[in-house]
N, C-alpha and C. Protein backbone atom coordinates (compact mmCIF):
# COMPACT_ATOMS: atom_id res chain seq x y z
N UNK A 1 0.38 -38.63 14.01
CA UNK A 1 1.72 -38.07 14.01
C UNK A 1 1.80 -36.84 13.12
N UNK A 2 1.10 -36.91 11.75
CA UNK A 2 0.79 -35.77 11.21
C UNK A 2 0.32 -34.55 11.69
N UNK A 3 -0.57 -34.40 12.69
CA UNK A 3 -1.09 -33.60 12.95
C UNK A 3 0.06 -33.05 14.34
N UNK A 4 0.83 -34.01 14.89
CA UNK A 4 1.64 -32.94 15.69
C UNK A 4 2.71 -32.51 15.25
N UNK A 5 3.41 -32.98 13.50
CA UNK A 5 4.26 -32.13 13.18
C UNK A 5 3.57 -30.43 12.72
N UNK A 6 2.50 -30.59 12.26
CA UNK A 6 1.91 -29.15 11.82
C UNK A 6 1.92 -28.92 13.43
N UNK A 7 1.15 -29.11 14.40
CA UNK A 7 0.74 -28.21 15.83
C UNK A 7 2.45 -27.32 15.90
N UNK A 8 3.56 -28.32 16.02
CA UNK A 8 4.57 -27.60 16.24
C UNK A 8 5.32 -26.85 15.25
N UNK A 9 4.78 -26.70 13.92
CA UNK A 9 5.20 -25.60 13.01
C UNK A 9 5.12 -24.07 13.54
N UNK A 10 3.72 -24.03 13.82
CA UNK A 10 2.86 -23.20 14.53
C UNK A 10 3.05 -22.23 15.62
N UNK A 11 3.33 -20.99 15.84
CA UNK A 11 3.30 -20.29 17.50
C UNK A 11 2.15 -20.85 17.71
N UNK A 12 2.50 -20.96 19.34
CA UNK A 12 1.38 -20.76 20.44
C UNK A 12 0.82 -19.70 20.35
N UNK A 13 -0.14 -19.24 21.05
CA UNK A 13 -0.95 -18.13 21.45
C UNK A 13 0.15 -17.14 22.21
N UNK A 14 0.51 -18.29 23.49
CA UNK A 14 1.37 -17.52 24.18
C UNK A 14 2.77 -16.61 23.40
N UNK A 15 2.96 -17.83 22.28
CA UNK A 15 4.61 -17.49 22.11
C UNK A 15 4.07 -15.74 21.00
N UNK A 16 3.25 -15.89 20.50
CA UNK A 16 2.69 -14.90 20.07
C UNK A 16 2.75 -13.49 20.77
N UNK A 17 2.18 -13.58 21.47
CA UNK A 17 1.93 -12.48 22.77
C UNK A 17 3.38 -12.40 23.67
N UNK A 18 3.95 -12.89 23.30
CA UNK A 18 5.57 -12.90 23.91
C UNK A 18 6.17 -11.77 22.73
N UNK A 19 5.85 -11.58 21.41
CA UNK A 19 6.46 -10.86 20.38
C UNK A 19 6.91 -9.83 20.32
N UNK A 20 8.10 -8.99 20.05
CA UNK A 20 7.73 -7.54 20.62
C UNK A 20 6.90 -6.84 19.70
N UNK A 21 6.66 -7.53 18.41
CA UNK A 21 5.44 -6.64 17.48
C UNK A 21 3.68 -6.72 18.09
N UNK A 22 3.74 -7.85 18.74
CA UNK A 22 2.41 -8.30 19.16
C UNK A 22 2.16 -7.45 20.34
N UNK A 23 3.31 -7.26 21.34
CA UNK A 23 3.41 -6.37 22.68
C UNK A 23 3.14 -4.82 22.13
N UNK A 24 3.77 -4.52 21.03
CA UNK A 24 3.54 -3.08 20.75
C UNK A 24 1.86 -2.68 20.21
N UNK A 25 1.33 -4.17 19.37
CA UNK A 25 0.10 -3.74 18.79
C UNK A 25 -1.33 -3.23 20.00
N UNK A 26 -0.41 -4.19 21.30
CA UNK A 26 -1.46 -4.33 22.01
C UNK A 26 -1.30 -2.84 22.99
N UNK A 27 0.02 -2.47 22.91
CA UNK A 27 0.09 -1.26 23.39
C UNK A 27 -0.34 -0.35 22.88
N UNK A 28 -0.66 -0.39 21.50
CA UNK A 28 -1.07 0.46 20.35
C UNK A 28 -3.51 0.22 20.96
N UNK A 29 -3.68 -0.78 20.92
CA UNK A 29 -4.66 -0.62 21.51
C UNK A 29 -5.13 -0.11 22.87
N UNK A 30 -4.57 -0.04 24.01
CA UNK A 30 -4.77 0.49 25.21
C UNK A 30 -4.60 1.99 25.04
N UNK A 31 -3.46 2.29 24.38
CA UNK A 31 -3.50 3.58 23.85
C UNK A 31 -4.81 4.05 23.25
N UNK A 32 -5.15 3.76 22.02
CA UNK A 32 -6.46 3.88 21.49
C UNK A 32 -7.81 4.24 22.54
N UNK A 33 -7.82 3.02 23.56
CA UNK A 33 -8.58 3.03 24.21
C UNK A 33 -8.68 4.39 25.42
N UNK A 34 -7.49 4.11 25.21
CA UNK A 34 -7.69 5.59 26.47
C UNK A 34 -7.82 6.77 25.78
N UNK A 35 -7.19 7.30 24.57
CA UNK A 35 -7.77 8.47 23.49
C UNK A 35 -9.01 8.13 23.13
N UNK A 36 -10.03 7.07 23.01
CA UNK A 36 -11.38 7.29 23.06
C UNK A 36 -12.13 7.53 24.08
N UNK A 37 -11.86 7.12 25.44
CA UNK A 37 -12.41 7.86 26.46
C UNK A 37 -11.87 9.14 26.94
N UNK A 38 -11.02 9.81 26.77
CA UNK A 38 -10.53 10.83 26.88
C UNK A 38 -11.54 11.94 26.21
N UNK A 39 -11.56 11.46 24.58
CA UNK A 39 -12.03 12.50 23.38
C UNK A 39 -13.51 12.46 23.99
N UNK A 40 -14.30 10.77 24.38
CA UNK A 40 -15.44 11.05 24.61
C UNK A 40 -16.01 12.09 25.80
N UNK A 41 -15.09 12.20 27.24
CA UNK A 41 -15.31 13.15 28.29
C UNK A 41 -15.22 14.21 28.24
N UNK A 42 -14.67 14.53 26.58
CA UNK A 42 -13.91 16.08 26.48
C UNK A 42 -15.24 17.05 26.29
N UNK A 43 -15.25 17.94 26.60
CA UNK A 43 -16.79 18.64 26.28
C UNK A 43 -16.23 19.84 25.39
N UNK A 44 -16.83 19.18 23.98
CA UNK A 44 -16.31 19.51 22.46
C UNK A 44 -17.61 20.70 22.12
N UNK A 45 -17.27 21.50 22.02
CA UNK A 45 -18.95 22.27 21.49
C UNK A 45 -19.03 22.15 19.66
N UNK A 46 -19.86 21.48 18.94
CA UNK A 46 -20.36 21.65 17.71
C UNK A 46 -21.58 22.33 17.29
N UNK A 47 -21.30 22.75 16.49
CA UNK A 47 -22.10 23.91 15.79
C UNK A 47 -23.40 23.13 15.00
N UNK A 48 -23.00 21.90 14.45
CA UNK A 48 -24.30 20.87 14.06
C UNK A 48 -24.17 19.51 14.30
N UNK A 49 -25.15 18.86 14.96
CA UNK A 49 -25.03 17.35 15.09
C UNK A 49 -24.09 16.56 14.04
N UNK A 50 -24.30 16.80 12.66
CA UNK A 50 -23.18 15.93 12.11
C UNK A 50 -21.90 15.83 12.36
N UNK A 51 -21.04 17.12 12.62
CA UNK A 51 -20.00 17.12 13.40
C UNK A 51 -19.63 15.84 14.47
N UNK A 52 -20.91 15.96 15.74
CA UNK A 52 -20.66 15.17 16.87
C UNK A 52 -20.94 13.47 16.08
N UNK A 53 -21.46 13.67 14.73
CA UNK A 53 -21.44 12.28 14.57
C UNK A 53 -20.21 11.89 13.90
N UNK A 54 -19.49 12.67 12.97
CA UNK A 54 -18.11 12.58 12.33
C UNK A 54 -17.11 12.64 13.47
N UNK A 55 -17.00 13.29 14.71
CA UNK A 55 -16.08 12.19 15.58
C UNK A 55 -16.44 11.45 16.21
N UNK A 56 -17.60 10.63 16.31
CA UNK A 56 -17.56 9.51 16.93
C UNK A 56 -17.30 8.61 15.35
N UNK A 57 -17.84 8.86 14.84
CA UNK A 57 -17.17 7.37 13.60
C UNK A 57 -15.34 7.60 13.47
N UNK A 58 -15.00 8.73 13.81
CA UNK A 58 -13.53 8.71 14.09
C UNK A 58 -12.87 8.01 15.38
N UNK A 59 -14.00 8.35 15.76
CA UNK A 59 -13.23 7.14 17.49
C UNK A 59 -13.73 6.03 17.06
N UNK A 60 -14.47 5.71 16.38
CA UNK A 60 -14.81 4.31 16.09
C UNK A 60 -14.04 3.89 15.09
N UNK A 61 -13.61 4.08 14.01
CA UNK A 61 -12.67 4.17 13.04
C UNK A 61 -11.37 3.69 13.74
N UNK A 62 -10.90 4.50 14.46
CA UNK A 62 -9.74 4.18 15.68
C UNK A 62 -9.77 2.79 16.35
N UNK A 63 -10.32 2.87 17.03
CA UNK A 63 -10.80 1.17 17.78
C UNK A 63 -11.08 0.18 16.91
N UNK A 64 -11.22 0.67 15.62
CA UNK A 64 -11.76 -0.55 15.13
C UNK A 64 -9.98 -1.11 13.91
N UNK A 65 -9.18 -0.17 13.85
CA UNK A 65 -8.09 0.27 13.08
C UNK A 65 -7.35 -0.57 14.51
N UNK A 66 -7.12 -0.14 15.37
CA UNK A 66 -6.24 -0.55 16.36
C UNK A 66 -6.53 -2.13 16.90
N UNK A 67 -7.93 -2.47 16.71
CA UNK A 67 -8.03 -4.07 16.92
C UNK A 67 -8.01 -4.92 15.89
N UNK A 68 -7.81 -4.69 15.46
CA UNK A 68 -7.55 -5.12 13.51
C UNK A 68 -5.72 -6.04 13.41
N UNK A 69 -5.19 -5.19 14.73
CA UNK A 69 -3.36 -5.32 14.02
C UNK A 69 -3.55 -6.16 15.03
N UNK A 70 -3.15 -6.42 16.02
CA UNK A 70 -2.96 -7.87 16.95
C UNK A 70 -3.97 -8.69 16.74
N UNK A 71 -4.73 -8.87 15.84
CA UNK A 71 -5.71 -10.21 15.06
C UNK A 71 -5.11 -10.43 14.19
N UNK A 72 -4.67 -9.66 13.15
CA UNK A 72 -3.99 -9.73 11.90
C UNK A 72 -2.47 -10.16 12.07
N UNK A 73 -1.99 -10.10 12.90
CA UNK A 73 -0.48 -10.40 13.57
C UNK A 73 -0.69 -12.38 14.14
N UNK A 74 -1.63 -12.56 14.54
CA UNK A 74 -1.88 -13.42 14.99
C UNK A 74 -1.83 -14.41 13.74
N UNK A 75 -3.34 -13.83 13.06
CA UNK A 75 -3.40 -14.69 11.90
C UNK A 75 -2.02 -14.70 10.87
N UNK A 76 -1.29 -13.86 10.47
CA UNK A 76 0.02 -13.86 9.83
C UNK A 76 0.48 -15.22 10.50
N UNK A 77 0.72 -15.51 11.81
CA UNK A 77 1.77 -16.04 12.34
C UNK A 77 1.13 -17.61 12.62
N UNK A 78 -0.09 -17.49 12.11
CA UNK A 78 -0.71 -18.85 11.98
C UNK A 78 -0.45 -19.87 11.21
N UNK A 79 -0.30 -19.07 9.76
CA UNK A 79 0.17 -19.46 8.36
C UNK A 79 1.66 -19.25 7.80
N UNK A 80 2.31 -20.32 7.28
CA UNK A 80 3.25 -20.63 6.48
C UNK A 80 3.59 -19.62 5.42
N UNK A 81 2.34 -20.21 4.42
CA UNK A 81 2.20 -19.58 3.45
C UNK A 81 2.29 -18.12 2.85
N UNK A 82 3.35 -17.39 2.19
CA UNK A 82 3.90 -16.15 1.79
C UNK A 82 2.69 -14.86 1.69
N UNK A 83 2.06 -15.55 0.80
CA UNK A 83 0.74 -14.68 0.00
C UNK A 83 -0.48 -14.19 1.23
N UNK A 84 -0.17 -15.30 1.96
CA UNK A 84 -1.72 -15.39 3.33
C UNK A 84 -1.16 -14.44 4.02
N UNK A 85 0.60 -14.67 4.59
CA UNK A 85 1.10 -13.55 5.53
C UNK A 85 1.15 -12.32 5.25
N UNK A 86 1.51 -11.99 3.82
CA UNK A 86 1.78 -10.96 2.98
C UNK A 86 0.44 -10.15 2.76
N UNK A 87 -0.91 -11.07 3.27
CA UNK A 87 -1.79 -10.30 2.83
C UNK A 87 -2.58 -9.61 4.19
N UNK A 88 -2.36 -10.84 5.09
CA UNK A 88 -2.37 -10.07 6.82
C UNK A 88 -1.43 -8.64 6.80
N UNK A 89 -0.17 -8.84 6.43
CA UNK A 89 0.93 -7.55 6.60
C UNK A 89 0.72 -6.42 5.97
N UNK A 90 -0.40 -6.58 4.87
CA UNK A 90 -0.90 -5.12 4.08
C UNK A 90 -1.87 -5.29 4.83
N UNK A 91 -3.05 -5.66 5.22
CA UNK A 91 -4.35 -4.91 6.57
C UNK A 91 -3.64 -4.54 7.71
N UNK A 92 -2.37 -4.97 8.10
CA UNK A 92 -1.92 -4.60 9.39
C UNK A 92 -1.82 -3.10 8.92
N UNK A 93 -0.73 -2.82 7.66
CA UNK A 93 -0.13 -1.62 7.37
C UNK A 93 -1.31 -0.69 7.39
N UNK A 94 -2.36 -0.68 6.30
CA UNK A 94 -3.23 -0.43 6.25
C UNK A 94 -3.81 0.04 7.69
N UNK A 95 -4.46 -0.51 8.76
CA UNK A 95 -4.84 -0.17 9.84
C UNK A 95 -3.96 0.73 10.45
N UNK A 96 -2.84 0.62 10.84
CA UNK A 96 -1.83 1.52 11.43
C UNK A 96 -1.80 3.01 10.49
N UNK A 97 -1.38 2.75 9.34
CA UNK A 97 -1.65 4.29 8.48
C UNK A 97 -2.90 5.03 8.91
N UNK A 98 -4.33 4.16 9.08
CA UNK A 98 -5.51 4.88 9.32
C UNK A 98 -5.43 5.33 10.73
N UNK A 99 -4.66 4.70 11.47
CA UNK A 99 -4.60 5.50 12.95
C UNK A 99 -4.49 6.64 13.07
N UNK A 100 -3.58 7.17 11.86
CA UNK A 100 -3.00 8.26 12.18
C UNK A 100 -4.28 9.38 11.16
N UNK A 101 -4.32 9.24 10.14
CA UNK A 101 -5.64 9.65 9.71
C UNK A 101 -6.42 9.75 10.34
N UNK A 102 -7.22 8.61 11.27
CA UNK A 102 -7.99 8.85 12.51
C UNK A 102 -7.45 10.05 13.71
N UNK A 103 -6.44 9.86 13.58
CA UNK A 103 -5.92 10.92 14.63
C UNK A 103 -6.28 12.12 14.29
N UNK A 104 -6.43 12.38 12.97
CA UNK A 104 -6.23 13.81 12.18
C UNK A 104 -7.58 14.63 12.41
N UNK A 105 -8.25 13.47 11.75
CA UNK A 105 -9.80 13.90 12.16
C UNK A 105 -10.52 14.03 13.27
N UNK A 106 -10.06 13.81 14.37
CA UNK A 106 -10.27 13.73 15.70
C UNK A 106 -9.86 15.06 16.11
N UNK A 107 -8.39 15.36 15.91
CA UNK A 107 -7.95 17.21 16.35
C UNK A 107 -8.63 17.66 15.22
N UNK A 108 -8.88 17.61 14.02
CA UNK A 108 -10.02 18.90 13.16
C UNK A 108 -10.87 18.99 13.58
N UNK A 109 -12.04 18.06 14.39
CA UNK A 109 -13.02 18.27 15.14
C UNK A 109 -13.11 19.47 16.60
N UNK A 110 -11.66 19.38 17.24
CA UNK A 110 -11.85 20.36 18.28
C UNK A 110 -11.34 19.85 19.28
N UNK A 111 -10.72 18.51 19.45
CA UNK A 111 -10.29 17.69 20.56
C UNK A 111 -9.06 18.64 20.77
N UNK A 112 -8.82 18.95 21.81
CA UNK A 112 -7.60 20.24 22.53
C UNK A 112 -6.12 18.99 22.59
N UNK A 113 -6.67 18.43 23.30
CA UNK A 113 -5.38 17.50 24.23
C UNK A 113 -4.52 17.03 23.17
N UNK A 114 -4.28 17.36 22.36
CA UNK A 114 -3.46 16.69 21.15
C UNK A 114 -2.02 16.02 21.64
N UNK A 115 -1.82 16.38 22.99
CA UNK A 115 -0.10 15.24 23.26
C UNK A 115 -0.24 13.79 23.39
N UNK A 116 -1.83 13.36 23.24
CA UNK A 116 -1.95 12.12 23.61
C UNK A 116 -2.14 11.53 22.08
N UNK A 117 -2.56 12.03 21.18
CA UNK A 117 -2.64 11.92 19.50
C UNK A 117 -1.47 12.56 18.83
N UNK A 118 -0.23 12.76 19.54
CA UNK A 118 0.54 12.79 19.21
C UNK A 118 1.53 11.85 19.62
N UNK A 119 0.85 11.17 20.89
CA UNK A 119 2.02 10.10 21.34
C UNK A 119 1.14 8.72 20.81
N UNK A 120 0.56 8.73 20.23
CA UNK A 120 -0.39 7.49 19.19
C UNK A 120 0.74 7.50 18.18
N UNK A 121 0.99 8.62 17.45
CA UNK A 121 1.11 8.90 16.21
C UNK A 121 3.15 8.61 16.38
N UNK A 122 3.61 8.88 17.71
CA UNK A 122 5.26 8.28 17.75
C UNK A 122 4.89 6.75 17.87
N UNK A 123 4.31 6.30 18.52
CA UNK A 123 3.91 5.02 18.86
C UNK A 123 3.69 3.93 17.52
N UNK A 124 2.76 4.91 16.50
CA UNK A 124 2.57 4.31 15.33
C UNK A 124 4.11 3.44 14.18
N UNK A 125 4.68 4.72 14.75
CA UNK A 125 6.20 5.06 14.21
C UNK A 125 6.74 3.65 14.68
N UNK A 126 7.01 3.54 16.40
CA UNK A 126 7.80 2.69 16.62
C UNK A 126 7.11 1.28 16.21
N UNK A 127 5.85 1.14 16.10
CA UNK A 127 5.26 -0.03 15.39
C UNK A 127 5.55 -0.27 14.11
N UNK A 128 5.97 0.78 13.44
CA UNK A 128 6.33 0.28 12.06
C UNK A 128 8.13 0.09 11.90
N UNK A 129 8.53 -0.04 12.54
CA UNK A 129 9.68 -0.13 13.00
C UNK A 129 9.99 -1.77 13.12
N UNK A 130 9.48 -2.14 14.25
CA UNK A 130 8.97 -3.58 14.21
C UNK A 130 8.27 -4.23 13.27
N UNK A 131 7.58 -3.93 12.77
CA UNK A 131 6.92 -4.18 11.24
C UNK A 131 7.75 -4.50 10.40
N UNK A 132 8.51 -3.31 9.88
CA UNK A 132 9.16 -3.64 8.80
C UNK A 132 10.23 -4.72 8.88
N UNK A 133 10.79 -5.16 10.54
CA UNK A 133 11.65 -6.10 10.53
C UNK A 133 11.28 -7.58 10.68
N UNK A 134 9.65 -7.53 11.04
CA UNK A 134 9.15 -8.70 11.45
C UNK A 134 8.54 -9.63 9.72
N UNK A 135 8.20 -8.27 8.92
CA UNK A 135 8.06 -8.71 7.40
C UNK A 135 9.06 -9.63 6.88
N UNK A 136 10.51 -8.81 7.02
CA UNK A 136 11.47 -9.50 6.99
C UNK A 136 11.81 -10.58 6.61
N UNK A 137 11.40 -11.28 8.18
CA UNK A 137 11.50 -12.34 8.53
C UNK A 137 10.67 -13.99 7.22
N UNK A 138 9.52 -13.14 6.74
CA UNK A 138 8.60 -13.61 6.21
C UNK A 138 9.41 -14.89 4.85
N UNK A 139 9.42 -16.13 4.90
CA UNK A 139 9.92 -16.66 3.25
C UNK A 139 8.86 -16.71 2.18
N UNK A 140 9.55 -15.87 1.65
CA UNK A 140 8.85 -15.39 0.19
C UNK A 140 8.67 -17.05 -0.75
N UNK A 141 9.82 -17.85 -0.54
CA UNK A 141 9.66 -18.55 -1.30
C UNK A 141 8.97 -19.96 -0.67
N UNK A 142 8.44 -19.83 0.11
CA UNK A 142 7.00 -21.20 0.68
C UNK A 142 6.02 -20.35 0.48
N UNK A 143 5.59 -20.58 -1.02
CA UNK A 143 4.36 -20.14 -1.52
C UNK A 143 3.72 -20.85 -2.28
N UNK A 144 2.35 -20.47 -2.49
CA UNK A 144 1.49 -21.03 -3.51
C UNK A 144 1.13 -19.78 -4.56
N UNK A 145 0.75 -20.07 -5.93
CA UNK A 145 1.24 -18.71 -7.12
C UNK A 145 -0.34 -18.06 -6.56
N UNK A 146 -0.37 -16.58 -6.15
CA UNK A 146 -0.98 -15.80 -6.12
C UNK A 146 -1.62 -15.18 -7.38
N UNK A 147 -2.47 -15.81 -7.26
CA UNK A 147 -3.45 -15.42 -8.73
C UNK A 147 -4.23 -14.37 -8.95
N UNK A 148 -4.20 -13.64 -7.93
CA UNK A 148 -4.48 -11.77 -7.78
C UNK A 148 -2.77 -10.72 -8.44
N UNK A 149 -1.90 -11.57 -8.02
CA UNK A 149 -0.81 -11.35 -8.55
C UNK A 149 -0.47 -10.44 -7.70
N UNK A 150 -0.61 -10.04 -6.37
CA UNK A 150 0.01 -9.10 -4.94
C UNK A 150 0.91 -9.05 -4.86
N UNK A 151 1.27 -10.77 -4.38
CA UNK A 151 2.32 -11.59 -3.13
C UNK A 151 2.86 -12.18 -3.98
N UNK A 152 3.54 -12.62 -4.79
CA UNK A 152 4.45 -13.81 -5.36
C UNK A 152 5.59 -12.65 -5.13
N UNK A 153 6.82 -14.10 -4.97
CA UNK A 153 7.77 -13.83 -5.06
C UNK A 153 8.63 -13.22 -6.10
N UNK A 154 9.87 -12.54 -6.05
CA UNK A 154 10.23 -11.89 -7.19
C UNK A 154 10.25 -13.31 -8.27
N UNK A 155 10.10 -12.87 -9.18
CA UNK A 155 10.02 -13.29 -11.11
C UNK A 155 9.24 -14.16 -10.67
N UNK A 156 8.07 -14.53 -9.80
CA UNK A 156 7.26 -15.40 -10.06
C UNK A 156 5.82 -14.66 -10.63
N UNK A 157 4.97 -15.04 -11.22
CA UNK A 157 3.59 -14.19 -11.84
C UNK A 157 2.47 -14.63 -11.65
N UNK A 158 1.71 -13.88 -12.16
CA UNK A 158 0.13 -14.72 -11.41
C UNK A 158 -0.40 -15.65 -12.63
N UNK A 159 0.07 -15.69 -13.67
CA UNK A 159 -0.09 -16.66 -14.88
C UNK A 159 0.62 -17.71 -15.16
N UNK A 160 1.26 -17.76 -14.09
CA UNK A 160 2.92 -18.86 -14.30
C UNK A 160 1.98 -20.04 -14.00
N UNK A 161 2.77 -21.87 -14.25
CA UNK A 161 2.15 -22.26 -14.22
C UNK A 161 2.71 -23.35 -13.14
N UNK A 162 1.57 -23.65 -12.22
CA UNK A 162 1.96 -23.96 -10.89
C UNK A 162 2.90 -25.29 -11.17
N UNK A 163 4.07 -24.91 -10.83
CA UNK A 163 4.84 -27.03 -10.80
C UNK A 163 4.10 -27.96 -10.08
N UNK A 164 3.13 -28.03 -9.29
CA UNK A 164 2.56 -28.70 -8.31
C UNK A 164 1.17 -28.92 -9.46
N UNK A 165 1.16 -28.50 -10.27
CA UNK A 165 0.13 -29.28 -11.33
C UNK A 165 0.63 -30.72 -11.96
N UNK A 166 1.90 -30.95 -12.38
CA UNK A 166 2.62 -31.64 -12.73
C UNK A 166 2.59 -33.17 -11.73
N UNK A 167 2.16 -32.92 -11.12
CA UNK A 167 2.78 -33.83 -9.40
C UNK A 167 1.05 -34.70 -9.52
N UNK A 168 0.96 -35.78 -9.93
CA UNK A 168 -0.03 -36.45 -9.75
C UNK A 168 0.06 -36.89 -8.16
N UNK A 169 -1.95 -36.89 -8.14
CA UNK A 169 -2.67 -36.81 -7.40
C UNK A 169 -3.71 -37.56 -7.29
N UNK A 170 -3.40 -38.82 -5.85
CA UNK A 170 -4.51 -40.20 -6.33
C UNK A 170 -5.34 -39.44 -5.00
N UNK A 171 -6.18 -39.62 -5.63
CA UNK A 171 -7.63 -39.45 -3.99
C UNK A 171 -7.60 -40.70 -3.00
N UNK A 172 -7.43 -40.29 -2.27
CA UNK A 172 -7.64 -41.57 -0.97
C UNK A 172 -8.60 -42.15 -0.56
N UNK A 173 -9.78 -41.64 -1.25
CA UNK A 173 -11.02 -42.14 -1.21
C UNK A 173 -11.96 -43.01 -2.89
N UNK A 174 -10.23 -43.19 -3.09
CA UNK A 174 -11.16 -43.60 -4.73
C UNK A 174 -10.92 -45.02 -4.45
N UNK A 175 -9.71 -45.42 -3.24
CA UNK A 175 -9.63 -47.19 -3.02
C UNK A 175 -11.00 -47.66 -2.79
C-alpha cells in the first residue's frame, strides 16, 4: 500500500509531456536539431581547421544544452524534495542561457542564416517565461537542510540543525 501512495505522488511520464514547459523544451530541441543540420549543410569557408572544429563543438554544445532541459524537467518533477528540484531548475537555467551563447558562437563563425538563431534565441525567451512560473510552483518548505547551502528555504541555513535528528529511529532489522 506504501508503495502506491508514493507511485501516485508522482507525474506520469505522460502527464509530464502533457506540460506546457516540457512541450516548449521539446520544441526547444527540434529547433536545435534543425539549426544543427542547417549550420552543418551550410558551406562555411574557414581560413584554419580549428575554426571548423570550434563550430562543430558549438553545434555540439547546442544539442547537448538543449537535451539537458526536458531530462532535467523530468527529473525535477520526479522529486518532492525542494533542494533536488531547485537543483534540476539551476542545470535547466543554466542549459537554456548556454543556448544562446551557443547561438553566438555559431554566427561569429560565419553561419549567414541568422533568422533561425534568432528564432532559438525568442524561443529561449518564451521558455523562460514558463520557467519562471513553473519554479513557482515549487514548495520551498518540503525540504531536507541543504548542506551546500544553495536551496534552503528562506532563514533556513546549511548549519542549522536538522529537527528530524531529534525523532528517534529503531531499525527494522535489529528485531
Amino acid at each position: 500500500m506504501f508503495e502506491e501512495e508514493e507511485e501516485d505522488d508522482f507525474k506520469s511520464h505522460e502527464e509530464i509531456q502533457k506540460m506546457p514547459i516540457y512541450k516548449k523544451a521539446m520544441e526547444l530541441l527540434k529547433l536545435v536539431d534543425s539549426i544543427s543540420e542547417a549550420v552543418s549543410k551550410t558551406d562555411i569557408q574557414f581560413e584554419k581547421e580549428i575554426e571548423a572544429d570550434m563550430i562543430q563543438h558549438n553545434l555540439d554544445y547546442l544539442c547537448q544544452n538543449a537535451s539537458i532541459i526536458p531530462a532535467k524537467i523530468a527529473g525535477a518533477e520526479a522529486v518532492d524534495i525542494y533542494d533536488l528540484k531547485m537543483e534540476n531548475a539551476a542545470i535547466i537555467r543554466k542549459a537554456a542561457r548556454e543556448l544562446i551563447t551557443d547561438t553566438r558562437g555559431i554566427e561569429m563563425h560565419g553561419f549567414k542564416d541568422t533568422e533561425y538563431l534568432d528564432l532559438l534565441r525568442t524561443e529561449v525567451d518564451a521558455f523562460r517565461i514558463l520557467f519562471a512560473e513553473w519554479v513557482k510552483t515549487f514548495d520551498c518548505w518540503n525540504y531536507i537542510i541543504d548542506r551546500w547551502g544553495l536551496f534552503n528555504p528562506p532563514g533556513v541555513n546549511y548549519d542549522d540543525k536538522d529537527p528530524d535528528d531529534d525523532i528517534p529511529f529503531q531499525n527494522p532489522f535489529d528485531d
